[in-house]
C-alpha atoms as a PDB file:
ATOM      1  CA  UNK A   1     -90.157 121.349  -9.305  1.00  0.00           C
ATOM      2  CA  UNK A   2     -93.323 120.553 -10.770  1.00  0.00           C
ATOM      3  CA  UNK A   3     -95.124 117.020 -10.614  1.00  0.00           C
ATOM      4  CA  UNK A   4     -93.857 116.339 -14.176  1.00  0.00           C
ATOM      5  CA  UNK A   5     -90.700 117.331 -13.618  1.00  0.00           C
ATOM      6  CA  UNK A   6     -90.103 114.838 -11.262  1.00  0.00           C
ATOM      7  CA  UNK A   7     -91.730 111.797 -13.028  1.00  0.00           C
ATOM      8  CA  UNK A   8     -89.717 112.340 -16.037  1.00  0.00           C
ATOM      9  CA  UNK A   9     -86.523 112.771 -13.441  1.00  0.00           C
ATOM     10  CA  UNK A  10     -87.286 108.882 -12.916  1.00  0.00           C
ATOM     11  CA  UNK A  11     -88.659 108.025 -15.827  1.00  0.00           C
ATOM     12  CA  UNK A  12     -86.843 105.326 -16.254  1.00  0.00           C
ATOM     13  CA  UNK A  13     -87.527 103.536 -12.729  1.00  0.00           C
ATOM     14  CA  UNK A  14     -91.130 103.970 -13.683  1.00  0.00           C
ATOM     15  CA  UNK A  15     -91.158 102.839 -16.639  1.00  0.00           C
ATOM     16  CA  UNK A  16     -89.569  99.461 -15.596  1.00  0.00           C
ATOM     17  CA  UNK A  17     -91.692  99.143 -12.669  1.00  0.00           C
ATOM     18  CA  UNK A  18     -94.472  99.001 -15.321  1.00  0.00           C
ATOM     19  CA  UNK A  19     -93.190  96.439 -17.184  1.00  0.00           C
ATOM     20  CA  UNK A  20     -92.542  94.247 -14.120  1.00  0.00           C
ATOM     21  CA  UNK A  21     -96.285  95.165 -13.012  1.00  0.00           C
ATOM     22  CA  UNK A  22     -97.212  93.597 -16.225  1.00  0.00           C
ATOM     23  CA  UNK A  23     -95.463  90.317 -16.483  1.00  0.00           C
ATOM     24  CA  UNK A  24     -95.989  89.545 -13.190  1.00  0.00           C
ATOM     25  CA  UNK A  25     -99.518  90.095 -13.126  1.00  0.00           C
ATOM     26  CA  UNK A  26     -99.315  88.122 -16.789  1.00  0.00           C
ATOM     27  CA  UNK A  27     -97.404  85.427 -14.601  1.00  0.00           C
ATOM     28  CA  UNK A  28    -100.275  85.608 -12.019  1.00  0.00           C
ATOM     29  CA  UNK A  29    -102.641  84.897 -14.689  1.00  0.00           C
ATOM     30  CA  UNK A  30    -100.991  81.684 -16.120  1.00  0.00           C
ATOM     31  CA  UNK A  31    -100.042  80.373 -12.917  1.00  0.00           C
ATOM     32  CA  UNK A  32    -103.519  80.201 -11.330  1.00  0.00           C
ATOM     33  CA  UNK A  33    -104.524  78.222 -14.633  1.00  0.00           C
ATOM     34  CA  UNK A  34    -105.789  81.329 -17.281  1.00  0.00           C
ATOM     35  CA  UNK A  35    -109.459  80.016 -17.055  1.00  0.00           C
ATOM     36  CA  UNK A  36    -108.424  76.474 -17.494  1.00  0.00           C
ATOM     37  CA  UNK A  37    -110.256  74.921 -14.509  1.00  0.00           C
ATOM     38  CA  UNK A  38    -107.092  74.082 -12.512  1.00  0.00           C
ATOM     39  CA  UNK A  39    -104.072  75.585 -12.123  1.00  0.00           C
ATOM     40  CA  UNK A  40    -100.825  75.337 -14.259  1.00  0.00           C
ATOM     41  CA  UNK A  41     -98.781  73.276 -11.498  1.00  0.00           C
ATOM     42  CA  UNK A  42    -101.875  71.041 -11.602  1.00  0.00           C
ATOM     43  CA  UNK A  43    -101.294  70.869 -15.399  1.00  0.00           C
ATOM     44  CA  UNK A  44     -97.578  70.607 -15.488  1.00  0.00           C
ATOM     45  CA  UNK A  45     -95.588  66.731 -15.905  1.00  0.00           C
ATOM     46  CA  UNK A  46     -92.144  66.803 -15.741  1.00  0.00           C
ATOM     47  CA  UNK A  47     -91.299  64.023 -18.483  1.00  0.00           C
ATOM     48  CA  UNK A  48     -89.198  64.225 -21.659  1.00  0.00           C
ATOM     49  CA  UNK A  49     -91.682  62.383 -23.557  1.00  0.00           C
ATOM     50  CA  UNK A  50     -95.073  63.651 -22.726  1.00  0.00           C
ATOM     51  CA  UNK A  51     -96.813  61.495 -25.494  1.00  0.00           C
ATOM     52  CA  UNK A  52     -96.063  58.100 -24.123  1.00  0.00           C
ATOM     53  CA  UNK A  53     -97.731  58.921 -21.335  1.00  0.00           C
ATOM     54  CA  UNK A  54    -101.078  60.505 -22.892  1.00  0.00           C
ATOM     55  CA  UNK A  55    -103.983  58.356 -24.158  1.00  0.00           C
ATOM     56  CA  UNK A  56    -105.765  59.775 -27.305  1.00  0.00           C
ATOM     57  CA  UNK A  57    -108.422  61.353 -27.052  1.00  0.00           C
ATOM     58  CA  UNK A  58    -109.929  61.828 -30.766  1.00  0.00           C
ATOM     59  CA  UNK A  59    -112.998  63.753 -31.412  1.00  0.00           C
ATOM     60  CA  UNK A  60    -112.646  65.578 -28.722  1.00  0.00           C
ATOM     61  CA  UNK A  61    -113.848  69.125 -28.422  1.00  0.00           C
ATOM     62  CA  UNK A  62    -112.914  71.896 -25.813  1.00  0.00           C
ATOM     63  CA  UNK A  63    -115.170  71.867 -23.181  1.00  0.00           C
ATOM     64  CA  UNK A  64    -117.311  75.069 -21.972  1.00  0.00           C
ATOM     65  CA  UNK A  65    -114.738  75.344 -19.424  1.00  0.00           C
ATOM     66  CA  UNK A  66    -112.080  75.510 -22.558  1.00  0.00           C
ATOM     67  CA  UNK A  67    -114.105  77.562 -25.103  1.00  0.00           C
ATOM     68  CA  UNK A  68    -112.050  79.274 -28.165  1.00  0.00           C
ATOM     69  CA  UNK A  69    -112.398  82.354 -26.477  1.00  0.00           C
ATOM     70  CA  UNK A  70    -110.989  81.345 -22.544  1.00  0.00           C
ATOM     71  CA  UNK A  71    -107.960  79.686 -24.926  1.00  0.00           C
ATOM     72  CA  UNK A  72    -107.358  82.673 -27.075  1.00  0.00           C
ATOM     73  CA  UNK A  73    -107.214  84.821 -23.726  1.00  0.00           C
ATOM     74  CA  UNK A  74    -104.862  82.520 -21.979  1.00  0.00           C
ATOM     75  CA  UNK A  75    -102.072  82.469 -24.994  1.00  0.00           C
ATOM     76  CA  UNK A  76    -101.969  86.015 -25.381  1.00  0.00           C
ATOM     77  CA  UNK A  77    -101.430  86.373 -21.677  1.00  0.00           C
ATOM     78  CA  UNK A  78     -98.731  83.882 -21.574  1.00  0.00           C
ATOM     79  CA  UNK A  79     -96.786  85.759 -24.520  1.00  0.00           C
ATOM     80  CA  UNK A  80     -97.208  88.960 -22.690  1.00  0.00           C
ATOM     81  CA  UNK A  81     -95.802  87.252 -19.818  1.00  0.00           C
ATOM     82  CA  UNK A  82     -92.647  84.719 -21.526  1.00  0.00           C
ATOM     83  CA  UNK A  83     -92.188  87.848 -24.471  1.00  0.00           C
ATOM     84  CA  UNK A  84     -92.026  91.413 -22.857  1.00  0.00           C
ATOM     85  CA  UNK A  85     -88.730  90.289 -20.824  1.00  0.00           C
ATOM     86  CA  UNK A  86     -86.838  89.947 -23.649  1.00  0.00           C
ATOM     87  CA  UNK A  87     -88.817  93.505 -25.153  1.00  0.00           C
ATOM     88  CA  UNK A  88     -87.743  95.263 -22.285  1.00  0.00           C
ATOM     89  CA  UNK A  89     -84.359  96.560 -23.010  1.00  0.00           C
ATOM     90  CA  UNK A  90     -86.042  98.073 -26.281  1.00  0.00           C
ATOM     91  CA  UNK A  91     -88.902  99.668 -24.229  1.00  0.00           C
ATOM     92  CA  UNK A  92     -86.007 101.378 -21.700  1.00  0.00           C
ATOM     93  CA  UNK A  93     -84.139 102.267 -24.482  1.00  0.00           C
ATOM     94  CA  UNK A  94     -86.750 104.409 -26.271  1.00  0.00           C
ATOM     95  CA  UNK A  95     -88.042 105.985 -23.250  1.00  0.00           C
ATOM     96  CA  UNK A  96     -84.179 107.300 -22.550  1.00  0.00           C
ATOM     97  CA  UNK A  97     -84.255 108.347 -26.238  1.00  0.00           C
ATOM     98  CA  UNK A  98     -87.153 110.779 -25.685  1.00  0.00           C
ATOM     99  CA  UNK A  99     -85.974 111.851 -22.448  1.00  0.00           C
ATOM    100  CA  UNK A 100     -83.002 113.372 -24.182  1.00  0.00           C
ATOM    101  CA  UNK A 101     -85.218 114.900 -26.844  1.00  0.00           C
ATOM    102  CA  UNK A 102     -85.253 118.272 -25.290  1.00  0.00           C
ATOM    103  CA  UNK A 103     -87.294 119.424 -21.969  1.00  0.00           C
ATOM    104  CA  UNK A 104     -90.423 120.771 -24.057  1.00  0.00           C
ATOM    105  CA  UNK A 105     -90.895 117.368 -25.801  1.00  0.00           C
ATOM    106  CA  UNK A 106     -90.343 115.129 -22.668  1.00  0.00           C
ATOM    107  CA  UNK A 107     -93.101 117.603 -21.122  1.00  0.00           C
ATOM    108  CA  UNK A 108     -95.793 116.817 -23.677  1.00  0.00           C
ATOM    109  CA  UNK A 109     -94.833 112.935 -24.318  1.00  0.00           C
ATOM    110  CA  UNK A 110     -94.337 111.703 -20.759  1.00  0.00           C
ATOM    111  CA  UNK A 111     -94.884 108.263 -20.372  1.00  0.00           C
ATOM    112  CA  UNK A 112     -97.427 107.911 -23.132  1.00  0.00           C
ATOM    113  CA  UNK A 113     -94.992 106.594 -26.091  1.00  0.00           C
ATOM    114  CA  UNK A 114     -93.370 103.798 -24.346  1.00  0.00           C
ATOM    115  CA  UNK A 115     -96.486 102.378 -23.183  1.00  0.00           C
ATOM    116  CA  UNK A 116     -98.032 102.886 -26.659  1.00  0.00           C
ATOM    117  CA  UNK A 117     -94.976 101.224 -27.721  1.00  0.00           C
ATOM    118  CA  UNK A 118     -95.668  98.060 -25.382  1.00  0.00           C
ATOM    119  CA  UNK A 119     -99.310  97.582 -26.779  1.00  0.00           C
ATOM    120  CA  UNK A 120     -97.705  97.779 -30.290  1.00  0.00           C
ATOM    121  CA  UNK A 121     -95.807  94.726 -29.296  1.00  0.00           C
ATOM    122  CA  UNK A 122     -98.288  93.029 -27.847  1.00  0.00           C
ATOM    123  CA  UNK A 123    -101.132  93.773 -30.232  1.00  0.00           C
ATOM    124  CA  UNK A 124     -98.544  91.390 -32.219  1.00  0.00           C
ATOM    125  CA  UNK A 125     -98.766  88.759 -29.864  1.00  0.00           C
ATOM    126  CA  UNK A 126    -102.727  89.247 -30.034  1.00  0.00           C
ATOM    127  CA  UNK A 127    -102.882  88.523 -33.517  1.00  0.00           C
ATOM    128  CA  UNK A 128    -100.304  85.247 -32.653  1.00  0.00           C
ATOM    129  CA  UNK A 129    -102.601  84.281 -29.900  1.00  0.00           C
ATOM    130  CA  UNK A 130    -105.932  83.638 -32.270  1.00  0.00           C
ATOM    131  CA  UNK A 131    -103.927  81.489 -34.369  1.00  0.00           C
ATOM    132  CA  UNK A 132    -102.713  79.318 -31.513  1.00  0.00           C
ATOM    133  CA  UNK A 133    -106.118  79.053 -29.832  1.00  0.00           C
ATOM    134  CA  UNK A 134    -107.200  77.638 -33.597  1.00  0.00           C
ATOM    135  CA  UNK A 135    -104.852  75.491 -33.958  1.00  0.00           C
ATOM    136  CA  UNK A 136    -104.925  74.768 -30.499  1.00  0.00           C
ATOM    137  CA  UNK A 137    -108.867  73.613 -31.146  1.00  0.00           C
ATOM    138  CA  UNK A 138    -108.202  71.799 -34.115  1.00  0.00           C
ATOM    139  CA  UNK A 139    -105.276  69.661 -32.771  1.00  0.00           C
ATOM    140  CA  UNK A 140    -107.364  69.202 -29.651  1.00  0.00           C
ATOM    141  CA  UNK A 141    -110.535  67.827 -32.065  1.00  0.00           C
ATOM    142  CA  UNK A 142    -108.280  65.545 -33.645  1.00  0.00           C
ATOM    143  CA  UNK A 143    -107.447  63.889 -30.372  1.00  0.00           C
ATOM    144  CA  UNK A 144    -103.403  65.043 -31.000  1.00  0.00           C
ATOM    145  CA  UNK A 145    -103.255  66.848 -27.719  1.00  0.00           C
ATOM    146  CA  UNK A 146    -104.708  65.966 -24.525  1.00  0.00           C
ATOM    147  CA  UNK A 147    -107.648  67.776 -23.185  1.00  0.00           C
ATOM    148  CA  UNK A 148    -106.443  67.486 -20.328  1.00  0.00           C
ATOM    149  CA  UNK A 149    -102.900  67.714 -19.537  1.00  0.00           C
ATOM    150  CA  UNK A 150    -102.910  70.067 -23.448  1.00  0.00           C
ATOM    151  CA  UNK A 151    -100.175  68.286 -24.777  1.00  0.00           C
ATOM    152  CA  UNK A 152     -98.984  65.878 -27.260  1.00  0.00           C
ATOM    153  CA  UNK A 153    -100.682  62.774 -27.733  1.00  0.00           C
ATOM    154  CA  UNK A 154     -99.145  61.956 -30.974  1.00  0.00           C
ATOM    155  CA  UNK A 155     -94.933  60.819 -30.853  1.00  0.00           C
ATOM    156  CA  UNK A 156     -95.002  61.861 -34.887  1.00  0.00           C
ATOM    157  CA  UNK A 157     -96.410  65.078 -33.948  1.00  0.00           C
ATOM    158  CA  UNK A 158     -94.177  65.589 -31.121  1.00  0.00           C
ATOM    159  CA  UNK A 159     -91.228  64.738 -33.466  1.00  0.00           C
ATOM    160  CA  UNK A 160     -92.108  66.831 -35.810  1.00  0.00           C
ATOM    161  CA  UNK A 161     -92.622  69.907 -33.929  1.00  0.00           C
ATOM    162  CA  UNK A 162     -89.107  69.340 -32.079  1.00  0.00           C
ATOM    163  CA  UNK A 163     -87.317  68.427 -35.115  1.00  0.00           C
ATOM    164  CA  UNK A 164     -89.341  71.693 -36.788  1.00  0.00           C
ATOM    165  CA  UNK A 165     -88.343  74.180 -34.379  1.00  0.00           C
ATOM    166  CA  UNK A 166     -84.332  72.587 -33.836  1.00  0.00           C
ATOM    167  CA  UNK A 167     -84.214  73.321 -37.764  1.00  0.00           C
ATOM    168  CA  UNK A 168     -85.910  76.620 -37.494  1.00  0.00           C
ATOM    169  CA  UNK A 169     -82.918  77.739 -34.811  1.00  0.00           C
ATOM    170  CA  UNK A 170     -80.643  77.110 -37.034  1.00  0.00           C
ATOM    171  CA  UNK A 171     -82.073  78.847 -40.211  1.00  0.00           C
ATOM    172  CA  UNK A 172     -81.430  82.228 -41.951  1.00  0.00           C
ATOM    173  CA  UNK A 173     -84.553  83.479 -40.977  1.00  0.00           C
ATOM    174  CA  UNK A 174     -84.368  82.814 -37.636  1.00  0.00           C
ATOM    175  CA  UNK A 175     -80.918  84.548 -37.216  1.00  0.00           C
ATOM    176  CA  UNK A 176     -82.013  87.228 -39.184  1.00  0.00           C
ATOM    177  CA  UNK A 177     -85.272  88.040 -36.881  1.00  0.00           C
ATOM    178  CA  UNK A 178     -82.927  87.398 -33.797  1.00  0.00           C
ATOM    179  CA  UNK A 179     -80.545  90.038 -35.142  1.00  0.00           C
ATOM    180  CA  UNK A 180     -83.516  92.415 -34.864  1.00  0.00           C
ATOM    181  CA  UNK A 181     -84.156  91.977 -31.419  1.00  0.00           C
ATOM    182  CA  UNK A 182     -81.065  91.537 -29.999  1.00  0.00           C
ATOM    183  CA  UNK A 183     -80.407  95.291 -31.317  1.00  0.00           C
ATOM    184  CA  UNK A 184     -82.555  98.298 -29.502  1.00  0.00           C
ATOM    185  CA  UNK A 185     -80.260 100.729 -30.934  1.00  0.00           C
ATOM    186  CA  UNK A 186     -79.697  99.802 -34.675  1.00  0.00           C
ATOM    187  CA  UNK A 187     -83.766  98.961 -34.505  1.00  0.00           C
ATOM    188  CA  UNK A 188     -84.700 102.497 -33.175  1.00  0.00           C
ATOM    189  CA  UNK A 189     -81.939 103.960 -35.478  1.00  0.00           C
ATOM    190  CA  UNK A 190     -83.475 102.112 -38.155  1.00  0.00           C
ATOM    191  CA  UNK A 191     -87.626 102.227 -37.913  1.00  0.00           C
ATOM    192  CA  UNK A 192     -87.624 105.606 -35.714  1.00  0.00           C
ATOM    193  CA  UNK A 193     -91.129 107.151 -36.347  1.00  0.00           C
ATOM    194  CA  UNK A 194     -91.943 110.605 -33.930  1.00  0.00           C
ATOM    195  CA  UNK A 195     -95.446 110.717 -31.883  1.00  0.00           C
ATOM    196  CA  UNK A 196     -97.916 107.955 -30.539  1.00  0.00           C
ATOM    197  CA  UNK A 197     -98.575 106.732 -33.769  1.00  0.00           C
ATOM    198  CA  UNK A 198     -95.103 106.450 -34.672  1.00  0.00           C
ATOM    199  CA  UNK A 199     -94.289 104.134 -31.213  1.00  0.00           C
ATOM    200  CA  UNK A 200     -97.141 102.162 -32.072  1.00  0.00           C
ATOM    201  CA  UNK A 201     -96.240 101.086 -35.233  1.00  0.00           C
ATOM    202  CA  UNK A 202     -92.820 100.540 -34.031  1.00  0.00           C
ATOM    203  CA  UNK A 203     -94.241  98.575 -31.170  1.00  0.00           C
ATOM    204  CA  UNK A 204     -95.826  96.498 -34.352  1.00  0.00           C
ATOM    205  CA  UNK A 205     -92.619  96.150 -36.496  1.00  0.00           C
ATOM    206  CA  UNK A 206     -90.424  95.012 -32.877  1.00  0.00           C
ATOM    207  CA  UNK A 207     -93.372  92.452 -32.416  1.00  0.00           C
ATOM    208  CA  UNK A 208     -93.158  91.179 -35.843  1.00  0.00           C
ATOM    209  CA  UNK A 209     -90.055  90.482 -35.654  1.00  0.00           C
ATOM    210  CA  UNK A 210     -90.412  88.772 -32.300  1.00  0.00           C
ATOM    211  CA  UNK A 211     -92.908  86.618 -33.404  1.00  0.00           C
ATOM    212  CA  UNK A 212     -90.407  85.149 -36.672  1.00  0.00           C
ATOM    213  CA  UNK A 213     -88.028  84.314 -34.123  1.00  0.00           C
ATOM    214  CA  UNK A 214     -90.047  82.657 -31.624  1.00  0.00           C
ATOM    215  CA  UNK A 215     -93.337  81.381 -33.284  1.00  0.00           C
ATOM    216  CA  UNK A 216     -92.545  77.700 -33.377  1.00  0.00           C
ATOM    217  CA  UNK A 217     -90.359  78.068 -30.225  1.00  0.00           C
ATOM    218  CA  UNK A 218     -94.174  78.562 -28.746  1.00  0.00           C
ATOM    219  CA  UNK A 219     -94.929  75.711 -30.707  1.00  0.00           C
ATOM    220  CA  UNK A 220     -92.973  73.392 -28.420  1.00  0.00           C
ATOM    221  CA  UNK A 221     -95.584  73.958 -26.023  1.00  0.00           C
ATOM    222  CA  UNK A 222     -98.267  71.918 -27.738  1.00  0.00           C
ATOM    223  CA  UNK A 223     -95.183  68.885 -27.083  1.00  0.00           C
ATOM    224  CA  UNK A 224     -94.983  69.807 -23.486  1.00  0.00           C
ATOM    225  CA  UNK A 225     -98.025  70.839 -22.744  1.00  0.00           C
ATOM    226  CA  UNK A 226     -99.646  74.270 -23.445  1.00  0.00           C
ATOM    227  CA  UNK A 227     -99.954  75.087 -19.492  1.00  0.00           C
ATOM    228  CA  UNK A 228     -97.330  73.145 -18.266  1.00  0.00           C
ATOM    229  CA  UNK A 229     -95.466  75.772 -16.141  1.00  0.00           C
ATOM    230  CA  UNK A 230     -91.891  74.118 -16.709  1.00  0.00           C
ATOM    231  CA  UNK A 231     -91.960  74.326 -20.604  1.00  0.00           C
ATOM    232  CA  UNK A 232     -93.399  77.782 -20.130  1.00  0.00           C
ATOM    233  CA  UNK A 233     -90.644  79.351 -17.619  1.00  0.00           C
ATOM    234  CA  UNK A 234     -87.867  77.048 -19.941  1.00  0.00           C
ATOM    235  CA  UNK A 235     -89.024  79.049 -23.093  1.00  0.00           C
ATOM    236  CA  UNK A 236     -89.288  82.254 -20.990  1.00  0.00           C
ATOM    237  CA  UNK A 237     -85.509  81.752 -20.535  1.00  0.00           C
ATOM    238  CA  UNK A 238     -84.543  80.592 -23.717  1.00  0.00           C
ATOM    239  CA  UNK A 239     -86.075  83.629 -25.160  1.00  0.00           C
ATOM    240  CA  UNK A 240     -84.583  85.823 -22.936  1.00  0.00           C
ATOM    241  CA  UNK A 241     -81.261  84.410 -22.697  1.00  0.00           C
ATOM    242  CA  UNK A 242     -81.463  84.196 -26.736  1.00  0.00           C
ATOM    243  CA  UNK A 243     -82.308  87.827 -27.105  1.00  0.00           C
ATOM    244  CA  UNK A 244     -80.423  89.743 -24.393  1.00  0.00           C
ATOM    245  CA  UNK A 245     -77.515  87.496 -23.187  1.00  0.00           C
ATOM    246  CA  UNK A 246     -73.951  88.268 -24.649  1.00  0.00           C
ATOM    247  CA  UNK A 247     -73.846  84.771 -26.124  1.00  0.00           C
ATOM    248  CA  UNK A 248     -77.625  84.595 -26.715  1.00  0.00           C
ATOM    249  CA  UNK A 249     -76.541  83.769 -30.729  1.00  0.00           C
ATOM    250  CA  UNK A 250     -74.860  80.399 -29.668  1.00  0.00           C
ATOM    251  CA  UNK A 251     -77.640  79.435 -27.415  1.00  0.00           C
ATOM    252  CA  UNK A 252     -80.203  79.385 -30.063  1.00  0.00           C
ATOM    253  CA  UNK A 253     -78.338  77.385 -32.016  1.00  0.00           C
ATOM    254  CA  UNK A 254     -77.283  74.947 -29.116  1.00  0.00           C
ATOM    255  CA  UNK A 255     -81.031  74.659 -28.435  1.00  0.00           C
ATOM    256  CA  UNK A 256     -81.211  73.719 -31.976  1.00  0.00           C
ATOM    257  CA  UNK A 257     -79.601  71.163 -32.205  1.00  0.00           C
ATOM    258  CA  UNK A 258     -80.895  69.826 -28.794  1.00  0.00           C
ATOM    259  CA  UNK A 259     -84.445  70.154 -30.225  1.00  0.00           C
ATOM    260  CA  UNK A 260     -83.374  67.995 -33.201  1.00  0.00           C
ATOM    261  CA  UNK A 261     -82.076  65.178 -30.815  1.00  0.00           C
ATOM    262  CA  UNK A 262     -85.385  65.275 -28.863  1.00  0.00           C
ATOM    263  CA  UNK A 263     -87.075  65.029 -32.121  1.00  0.00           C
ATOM    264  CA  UNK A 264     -85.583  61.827 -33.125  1.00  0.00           C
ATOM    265  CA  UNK A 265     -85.398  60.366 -30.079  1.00  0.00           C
ATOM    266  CA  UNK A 266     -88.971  60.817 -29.337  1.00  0.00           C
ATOM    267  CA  UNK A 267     -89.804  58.920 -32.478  1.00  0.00           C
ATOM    268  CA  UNK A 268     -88.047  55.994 -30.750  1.00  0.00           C
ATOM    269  CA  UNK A 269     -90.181  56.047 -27.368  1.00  0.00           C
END
């Protein structure tokens, strides 16, 4: 049997162990700080209200130590490492499609699709990471975040991006984008394009819809704090649970209306 043979025998197994490779070295990443000057458990407050207990801070600009770039680098590294979870059962599933495309095909393709798929999906995330980082820098000017803990410093911000996101869960749009990536099979059945530049663009299309049903879930973390490790691994599992659990539908819209609670409540703090 030759060397190929056997790889794409346990293709599958490989494949995974890939994808774990890369969110836990992703995980690595954000929990020795992502270039922040400390690490994340340094940065991380376990407090419902993270505003009442942050001074502003206005006028004040990311330090050298902070620069656009460092920031920009650390977001897209924590949504490779709280999103690709959740893209996993999408990645598996395509790589099983092709190995049952006939023995010639598998030969030629190998692994080289489903990874191309994965930087598809990230290459989304890229794109979401340069906004954050700007907004990120322009909340952090303002004195509404912290520059050093990264969070809220502001209870009306806080509220609204609580209230914001609770509303969100409960929305068409959101259900509609969760529909998409709670279903690997009707999504390949659906936006199937053949080679590398076909998994790439699918990669794209999976990550576009990823981002409309997350994007102001991620938001939360500008409340919490954008490297606090508990709001990071609590999204991490929200997302998951909300994209691969059997009930994942009536989480996200029990989150909802937990978010909306927070929201008003914080406004009372």
């Amino acid at each position: 049997m030759s060397t190929v043979e056997t790889l794409l025998r346990r293709e599958r197994a490989v494949t995974a162990a890939g994808l774990a490779v890369l969110i836990l070295l992703a995980w690595l990443y954000v929990w020795r700080g992502a270039g922040m000057g400390m690490s994340a458990l340094d940065m991380t407050r376990l407090t419902l209200f993270p505003h009442a207990q942050m001074e502003p801070m206005a006028g004040m600009p990311m330090s050298a130590a902070s620069s656009w770039a460092t920031v920009f680098a650390m977001w897209w590294i924590m949504m490779i490492a709280m999103m690709t979870p959740s893209a996993a059962p999408l990645v598996l599933l395509y790589g099983r499609v092709l190995r049952h495309a006939g023995a010639e095909a598998r030969a030629r393709t190998a692994y080289a699709p489903a990874a191309v798929l994965v930087l598809g999906y990230v290459a989304i995330w890229l794109l979401f990471a340069a906004a954050a980082a700007t907004l990120q820098a322009a909340l952090q000017s303002a004195g509404l975040i912290s520059a050093m803990m990264l969070s809220s410093t502001s209870a009306v911000l806080s509220a609204s991006v609580l209230i914001a996101a609770g509303l969100y869960q409960l929305s068409p749009l959101k259900h509609a984008c969760l529909r998409h990536c709670r279903g690997p099979v009707a999504f390949l059945t659906t936006h199937w394009r053949p080679g590398r530049i076909g998994a790439f663009v699918m990669g794209l299309q999976h990550g576009v819809w990823c981002v409309g049903c997350c994007w102001l879930l991620m938001a939360l973390l500008f409340v919490g704090g954008v490297m606090n490790i508990a709001w990071i691994a609590l999204l991490a599992l929200l997302v998951l649970a909300e994209k691969v659990a059997a009930h994942g539908v009536a989480v996200s819209r029990a989150a909802g209306g937990i978010l909306i609670v927070w929201g008003v409540a914080t406004l009372a703090v």
